[in-house]
Protein backbone atom coordinates (compact mmCIF):
# COMPACT_ATOMS: atom_id res chain seq x y z
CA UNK A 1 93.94 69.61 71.55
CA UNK A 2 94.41 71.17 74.83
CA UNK A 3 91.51 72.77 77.23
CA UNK A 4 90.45 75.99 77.29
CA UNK A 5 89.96 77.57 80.81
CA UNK A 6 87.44 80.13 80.65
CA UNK A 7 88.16 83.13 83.46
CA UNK A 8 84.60 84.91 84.60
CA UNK A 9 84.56 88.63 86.16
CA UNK A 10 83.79 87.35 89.26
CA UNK A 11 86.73 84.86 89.20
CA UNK A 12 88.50 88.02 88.99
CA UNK A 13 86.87 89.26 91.93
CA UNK A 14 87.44 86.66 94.11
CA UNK A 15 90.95 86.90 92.80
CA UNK A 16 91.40 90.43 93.49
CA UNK A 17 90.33 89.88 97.06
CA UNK A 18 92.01 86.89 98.25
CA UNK A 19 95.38 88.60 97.16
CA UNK A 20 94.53 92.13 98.61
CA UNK A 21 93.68 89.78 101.79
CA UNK A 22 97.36 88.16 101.43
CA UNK A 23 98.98 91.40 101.05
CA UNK A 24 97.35 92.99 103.81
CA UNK A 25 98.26 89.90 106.25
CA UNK A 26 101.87 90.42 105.01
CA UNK A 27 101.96 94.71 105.73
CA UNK A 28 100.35 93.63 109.09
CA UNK A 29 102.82 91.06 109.93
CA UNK A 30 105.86 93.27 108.85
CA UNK A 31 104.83 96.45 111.36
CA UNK A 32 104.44 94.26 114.22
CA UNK A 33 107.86 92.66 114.26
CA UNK A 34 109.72 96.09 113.93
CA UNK A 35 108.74 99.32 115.47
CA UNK A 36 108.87 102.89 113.61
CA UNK A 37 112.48 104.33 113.21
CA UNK A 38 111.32 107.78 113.82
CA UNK A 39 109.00 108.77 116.36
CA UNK A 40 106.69 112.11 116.86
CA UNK A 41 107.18 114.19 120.35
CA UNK A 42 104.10 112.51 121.75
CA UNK A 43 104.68 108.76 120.58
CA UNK A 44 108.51 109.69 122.66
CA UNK A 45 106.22 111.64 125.70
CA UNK A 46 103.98 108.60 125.78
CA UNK A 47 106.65 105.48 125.40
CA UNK A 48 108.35 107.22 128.48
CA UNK A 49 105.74 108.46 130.47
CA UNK A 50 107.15 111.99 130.38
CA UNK A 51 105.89 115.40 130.53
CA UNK A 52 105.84 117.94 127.70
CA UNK A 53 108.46 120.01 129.81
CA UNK A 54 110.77 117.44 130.76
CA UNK A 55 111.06 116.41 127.23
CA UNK A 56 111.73 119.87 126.18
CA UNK A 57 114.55 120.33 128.86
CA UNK A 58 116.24 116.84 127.62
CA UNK A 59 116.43 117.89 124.07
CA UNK A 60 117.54 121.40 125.83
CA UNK A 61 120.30 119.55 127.20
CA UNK A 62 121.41 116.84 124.98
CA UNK A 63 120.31 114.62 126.32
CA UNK A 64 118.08 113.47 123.82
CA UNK A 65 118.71 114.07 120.32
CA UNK A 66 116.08 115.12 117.85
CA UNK A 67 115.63 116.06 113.95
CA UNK A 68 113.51 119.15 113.30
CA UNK A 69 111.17 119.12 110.18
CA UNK A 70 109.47 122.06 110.19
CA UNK A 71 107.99 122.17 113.11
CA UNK A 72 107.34 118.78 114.07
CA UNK A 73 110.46 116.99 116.42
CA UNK A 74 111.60 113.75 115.45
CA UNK A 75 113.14 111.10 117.56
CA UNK A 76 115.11 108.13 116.95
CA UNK A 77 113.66 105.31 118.40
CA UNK A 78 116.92 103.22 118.51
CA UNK A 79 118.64 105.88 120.28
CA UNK A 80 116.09 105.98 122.83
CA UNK A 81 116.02 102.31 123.54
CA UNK A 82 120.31 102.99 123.78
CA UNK A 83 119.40 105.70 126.41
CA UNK A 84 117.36 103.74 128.31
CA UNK A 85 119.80 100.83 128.25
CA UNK A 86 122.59 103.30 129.50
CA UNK A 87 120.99 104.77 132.15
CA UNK A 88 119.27 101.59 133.32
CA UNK A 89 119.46 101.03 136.93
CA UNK A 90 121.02 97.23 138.87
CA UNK A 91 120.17 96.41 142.30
């Protein structure tokens, strides 16, 4: 004959937690190694240090390129990283 394990509520509970605590180590861990794909007008203004206006007169220009949803501006953060890569200056 072959024991019977017996599982409580509060085994449960402990259960519960310690993989909710696994989980959220693993979601942590996973946004840390890669940034967002698509970034808001003031994550872009902020990352670059730029001004409302200048931002504005880059996506006037083409410089930047942006997705409109409604009216929120979206920006591709890989594209930025290319444009800063491009227009990075050697001495």
């Amino acid at each position: 004959m072959s024991a019977v394990d017996i599982v409580t509520k509060e085994d449960l509970i402990a259960f519960k937690k310690e993989l909710l605590q696994e989980i959220d180590a693993l979601l942590s861990r996973n946004k840390q190694d890669e940034p967002k794909r698509w970034l808001k007008t003031f994550e872009v203004r902020k990352m670059l240090g730029l001004s409302a206006g200048t931002l504005q007169t880059m996506r006037n220009n083409g410089t930047l390129n942006f997705s409109m949803i409604g009216n929120l501006a979206y920006y591709d953060y890989n594209e930025i990283v290319a444009l800063m890569e491009k227009r990075r200056k050697t001495r």
